[in-house]
Protein backbone atom coordinates (compact mmCIF):
# COMPACT_ATOMS: atom_id res chain seq x y z
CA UNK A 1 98.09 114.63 125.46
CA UNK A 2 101.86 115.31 124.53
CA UNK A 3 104.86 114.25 126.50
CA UNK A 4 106.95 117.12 126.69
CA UNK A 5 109.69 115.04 127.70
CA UNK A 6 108.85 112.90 124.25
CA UNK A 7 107.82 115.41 122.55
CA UNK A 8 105.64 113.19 120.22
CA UNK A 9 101.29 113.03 120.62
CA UNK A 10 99.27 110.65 120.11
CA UNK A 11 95.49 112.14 119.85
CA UNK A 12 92.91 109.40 120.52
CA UNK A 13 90.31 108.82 118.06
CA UNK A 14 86.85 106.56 118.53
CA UNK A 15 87.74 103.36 120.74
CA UNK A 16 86.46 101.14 117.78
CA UNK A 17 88.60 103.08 115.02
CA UNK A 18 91.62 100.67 113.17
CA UNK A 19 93.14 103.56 111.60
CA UNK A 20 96.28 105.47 112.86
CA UNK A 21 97.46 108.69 111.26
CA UNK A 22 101.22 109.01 111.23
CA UNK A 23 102.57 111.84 110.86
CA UNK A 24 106.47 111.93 110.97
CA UNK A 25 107.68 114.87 109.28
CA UNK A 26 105.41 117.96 109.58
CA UNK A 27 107.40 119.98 112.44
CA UNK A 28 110.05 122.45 112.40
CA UNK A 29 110.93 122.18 116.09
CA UNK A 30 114.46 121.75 117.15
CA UNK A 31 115.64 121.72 120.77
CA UNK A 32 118.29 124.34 121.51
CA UNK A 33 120.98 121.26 122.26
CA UNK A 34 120.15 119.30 119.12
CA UNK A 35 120.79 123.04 117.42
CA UNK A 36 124.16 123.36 118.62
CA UNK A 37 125.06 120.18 116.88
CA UNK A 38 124.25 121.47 113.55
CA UNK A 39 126.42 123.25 111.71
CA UNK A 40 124.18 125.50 109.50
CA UNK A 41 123.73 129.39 110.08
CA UNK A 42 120.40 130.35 111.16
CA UNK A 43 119.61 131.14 107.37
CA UNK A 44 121.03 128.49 106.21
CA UNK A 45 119.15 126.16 108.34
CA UNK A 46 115.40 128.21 107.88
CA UNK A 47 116.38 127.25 104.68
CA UNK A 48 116.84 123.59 105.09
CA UNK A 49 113.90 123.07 107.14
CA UNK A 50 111.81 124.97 104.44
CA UNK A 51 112.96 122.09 102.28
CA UNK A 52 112.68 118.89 104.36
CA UNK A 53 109.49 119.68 105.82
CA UNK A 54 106.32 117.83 105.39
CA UNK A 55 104.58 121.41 106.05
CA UNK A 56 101.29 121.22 107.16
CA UNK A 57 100.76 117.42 106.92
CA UNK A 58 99.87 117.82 110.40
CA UNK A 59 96.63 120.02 109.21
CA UNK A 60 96.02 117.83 107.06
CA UNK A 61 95.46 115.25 109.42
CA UNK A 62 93.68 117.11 112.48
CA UNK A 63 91.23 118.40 109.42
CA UNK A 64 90.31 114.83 108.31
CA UNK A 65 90.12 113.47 111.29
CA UNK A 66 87.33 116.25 111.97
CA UNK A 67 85.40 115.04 109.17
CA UNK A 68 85.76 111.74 109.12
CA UNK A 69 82.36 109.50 110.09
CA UNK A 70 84.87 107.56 112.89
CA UNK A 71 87.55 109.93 114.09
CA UNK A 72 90.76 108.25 113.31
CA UNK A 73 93.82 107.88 115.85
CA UNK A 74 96.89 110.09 115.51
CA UNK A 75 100.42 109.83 116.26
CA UNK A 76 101.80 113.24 115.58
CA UNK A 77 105.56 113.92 115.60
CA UNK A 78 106.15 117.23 117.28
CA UNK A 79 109.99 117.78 116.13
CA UNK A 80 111.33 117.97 113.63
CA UNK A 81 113.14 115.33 111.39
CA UNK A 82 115.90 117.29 111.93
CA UNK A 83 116.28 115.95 115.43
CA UNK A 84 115.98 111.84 114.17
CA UNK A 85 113.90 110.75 111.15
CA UNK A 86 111.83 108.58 113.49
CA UNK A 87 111.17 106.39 109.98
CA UNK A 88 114.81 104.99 109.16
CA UNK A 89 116.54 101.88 110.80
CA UNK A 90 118.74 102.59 113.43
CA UNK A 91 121.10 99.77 112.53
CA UNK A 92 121.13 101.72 109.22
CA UNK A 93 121.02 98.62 106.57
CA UNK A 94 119.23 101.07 104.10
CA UNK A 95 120.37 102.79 101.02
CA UNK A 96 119.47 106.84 102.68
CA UNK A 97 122.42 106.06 104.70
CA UNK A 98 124.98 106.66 101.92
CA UNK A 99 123.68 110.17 101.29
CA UNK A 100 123.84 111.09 105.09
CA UNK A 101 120.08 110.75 105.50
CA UNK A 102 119.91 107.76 107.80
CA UNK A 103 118.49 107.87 111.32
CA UNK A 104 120.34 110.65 112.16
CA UNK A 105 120.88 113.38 109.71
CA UNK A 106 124.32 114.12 108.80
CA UNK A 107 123.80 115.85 105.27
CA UNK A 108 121.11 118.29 103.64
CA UNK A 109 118.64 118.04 101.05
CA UNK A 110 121.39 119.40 98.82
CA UNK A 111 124.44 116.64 100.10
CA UNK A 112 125.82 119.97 102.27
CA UNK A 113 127.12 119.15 106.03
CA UNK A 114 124.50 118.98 108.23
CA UNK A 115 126.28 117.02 111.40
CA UNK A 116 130.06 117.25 111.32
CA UNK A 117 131.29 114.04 110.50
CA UNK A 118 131.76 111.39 112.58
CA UNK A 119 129.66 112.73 114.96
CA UNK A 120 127.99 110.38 117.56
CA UNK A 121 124.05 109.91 116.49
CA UNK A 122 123.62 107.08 119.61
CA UNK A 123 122.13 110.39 122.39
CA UNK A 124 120.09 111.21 119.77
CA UNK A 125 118.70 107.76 119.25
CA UNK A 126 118.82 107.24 122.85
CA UNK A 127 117.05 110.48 123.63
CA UNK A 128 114.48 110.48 120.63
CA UNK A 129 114.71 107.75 118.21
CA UNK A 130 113.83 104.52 120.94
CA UNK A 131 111.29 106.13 122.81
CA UNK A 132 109.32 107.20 119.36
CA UNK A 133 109.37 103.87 118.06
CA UNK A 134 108.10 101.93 121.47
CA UNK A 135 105.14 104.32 121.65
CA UNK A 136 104.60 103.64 118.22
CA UNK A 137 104.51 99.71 118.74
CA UNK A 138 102.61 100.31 121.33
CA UNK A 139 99.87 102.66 119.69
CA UNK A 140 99.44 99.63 116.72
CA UNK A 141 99.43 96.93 119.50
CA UNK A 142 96.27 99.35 121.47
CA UNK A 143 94.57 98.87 117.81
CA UNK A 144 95.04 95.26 117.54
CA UNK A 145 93.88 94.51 121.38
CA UNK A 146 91.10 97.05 120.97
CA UNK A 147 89.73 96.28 117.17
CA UNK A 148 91.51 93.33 116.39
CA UNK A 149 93.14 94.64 113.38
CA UNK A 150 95.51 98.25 112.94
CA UNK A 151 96.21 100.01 109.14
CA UNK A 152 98.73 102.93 109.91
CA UNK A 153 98.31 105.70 107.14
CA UNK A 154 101.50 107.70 106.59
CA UNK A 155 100.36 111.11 105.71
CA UNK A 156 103.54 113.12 104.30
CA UNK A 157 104.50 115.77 101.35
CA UNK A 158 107.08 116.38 99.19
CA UNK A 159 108.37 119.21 96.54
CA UNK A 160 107.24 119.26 92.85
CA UNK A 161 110.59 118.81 91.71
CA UNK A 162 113.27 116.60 92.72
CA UNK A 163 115.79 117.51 95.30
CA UNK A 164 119.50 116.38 95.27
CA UNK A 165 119.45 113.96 98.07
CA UNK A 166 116.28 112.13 96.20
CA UNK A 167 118.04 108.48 95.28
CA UNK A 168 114.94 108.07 92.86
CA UNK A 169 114.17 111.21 91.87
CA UNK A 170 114.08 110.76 88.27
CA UNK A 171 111.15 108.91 88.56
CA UNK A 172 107.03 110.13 87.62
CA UNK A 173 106.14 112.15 90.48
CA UNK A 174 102.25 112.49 90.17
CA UNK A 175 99.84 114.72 92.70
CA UNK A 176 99.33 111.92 95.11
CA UNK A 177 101.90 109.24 95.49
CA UNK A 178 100.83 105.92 97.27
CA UNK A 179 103.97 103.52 99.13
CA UNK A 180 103.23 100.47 99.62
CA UNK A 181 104.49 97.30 101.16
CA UNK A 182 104.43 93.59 99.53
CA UNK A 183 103.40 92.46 103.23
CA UNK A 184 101.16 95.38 104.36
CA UNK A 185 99.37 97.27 102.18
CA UNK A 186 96.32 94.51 100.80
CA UNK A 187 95.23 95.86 97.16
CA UNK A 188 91.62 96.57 98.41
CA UNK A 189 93.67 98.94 100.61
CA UNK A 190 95.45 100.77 97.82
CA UNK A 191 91.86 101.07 95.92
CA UNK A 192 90.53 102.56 98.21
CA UNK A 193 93.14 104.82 98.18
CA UNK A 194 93.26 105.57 94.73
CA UNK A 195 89.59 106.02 94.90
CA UNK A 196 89.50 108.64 98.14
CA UNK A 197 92.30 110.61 95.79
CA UNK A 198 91.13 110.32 92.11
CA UNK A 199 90.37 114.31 92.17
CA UNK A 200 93.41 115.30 92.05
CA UNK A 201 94.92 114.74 88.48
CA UNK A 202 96.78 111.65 89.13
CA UNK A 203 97.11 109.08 91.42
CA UNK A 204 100.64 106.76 91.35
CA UNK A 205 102.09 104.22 93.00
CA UNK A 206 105.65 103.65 94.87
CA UNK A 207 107.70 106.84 92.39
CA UNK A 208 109.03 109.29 94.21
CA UNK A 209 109.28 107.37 96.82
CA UNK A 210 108.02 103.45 97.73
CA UNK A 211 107.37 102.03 101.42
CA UNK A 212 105.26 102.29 104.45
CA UNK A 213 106.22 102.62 108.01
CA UNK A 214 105.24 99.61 110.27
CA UNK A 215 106.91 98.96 113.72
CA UNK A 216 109.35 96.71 113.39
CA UNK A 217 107.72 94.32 115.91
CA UNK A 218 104.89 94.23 113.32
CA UNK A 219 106.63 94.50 110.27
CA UNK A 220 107.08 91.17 107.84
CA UNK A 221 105.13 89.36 110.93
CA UNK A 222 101.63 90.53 111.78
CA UNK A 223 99.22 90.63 108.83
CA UNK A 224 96.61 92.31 110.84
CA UNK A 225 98.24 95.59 110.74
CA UNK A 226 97.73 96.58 107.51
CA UNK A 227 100.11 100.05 106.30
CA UNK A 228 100.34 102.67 103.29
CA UNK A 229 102.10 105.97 102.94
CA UNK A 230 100.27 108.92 101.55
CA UNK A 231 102.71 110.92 99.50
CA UNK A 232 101.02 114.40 98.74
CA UNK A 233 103.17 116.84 96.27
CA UNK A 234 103.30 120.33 97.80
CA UNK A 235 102.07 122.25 94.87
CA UNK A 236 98.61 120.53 95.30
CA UNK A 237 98.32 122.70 98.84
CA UNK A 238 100.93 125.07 99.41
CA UNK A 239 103.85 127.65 98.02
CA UNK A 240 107.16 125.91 97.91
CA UNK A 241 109.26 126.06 99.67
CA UNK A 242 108.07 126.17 103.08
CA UNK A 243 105.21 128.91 102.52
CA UNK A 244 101.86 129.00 103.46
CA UNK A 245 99.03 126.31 103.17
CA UNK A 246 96.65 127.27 100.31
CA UNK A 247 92.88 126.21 99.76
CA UNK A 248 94.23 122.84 98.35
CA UNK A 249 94.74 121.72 101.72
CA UNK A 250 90.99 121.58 102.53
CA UNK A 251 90.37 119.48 99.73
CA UNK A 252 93.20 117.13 100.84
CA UNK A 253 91.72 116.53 104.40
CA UNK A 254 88.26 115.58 102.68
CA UNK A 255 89.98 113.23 100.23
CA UNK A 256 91.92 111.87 103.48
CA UNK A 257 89.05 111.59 105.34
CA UNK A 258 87.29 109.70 102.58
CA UNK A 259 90.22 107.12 102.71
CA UNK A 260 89.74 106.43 106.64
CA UNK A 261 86.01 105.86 106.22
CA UNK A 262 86.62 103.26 103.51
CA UNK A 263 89.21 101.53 106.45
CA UNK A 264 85.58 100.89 108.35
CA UNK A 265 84.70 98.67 106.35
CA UNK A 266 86.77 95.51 107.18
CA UNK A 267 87.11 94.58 103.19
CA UNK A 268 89.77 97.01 102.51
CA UNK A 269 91.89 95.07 104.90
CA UNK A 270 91.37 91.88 104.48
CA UNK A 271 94.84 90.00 105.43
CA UNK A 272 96.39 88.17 102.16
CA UNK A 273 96.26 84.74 101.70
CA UNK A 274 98.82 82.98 104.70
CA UNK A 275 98.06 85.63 107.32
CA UNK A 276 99.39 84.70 110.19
């Protein structure tokens, strides 16, 4: 059930199911306060959102977890990054900072202002950012108690070619793009990722962009909660920018759904050697 007060889900799956879907970036919801703090036109802004949207990922997600033999968990963000990117540091010790794209959003895609600057991001990340990430922790702590063992799969999208706040965007940017983590992805986990995803004409690793998204109480610490991000590029499922979903996306959710029934079986995530 949503909390419309939260304004994030999280959709059970089966009680014995490791796997939770993240999906961070696939709304275009602002609340009319957070609007009045942009400075964008409305065209301006449809714009904008056309471009920093994950569009669809959400779909993508509700369609695999249909399929899949062991419906997976899902934590579904239901505004938009716009509002906080629920996946940066709130300290802000990270490089997206310098280009405005920290916690809270201060530039564009395309280095235009966003927020006027020095405007005060701590309501924001009062109102938004805190809550997200403790129901987050939570959610991967519910897997651990529950299963003994958590792997959060980061479903998100991005645009064929580069945009100007991209910091690595020079980089190959293949159909599927897999982020990992030196701590939390284990490399029976990525192959079964590049296995669920071979159809598509190319499956790479960490270019455009590198990571996963663990909790921070988890993160470096906890070997049982295993994490990778599923990059898809938008071509493979949709008309850029911001357009429709395509037949693509079907495909996607099947390939997706493959992935999560590999996660059953406990091999592809097996902790590393020193788990804790």
């Amino acid at each position: 059930m949503i909390d419309a007060s939260l304004s994030f889900e999280l959709l059970a799956g089966d009680p014995d199911s490791p796997v939770l879907l993240h999906v961070p970036h696939s709304s275009r919801t602002l609340p009319a306060a957070v609007r009045e703090g942009i400075v964008l036109g409305d065209e301006e802004l449809a714009r904008e959102l056309d471009h920093i949207t994950d569009s669809h990922t959400a779909e993508i997600a509700d369609a695999a977890a249909r399929i899949a033999g062991a419906r997976p968990w899902r934590f579904v963000n239901r505004l938009s990054r716009l509002v906080v990117d629920p996946e940066r540091f709130p300290d802000e010790r990270e490089e997206m900072r310098a280009v405005g794209m920290g916690a809270v959003y201060t530039r564009t895609t395309h280095r235009a202002e966003l927020r006027p600057a020095g405007c005060d991001d701590r309501p924001l990340l009062d109102r938004y950012f805190t809550p997200y990430a403790r129901a987050m922790t939570t959610a991967v702590a519910d897997r651990l108690a529950a299963v003994g063992r958590a792997v959060v799969i980061d479903v998100h999208s991005y645009p064929t070619a580069p945009l100007p706040y991209e910091l690595h965007g020079e980089g190959p940017r293949p159909p599927i793009c897999l982020g990992t983590d030196a701590f939390h992805t284990p490399p029976a986990l990525l192959e079964a990722a590049r296995e669920a995803f071979s159809g598509f004409g190319g499956v790479g690793t960490d270019s455009p962009f590198a990571g996963t998204y663990v909790p921070l109480d988890h993160y470096g610490r906890d070997r049982r909660v295993s994490a990778l991000m599923v990059e898809i590029r938008r071509d493979l499922y949709m008309r850029e920018p911001g357009g429709p979903a395509g037949p693509g996306l079907e495909a996607l959710a099947e390939a997706l759904a493959r992935l999560v029934d590999a996660v059953r079986d406990r091999t592809h995530v097996a902790p590393l050697d020193g788990a804790n």
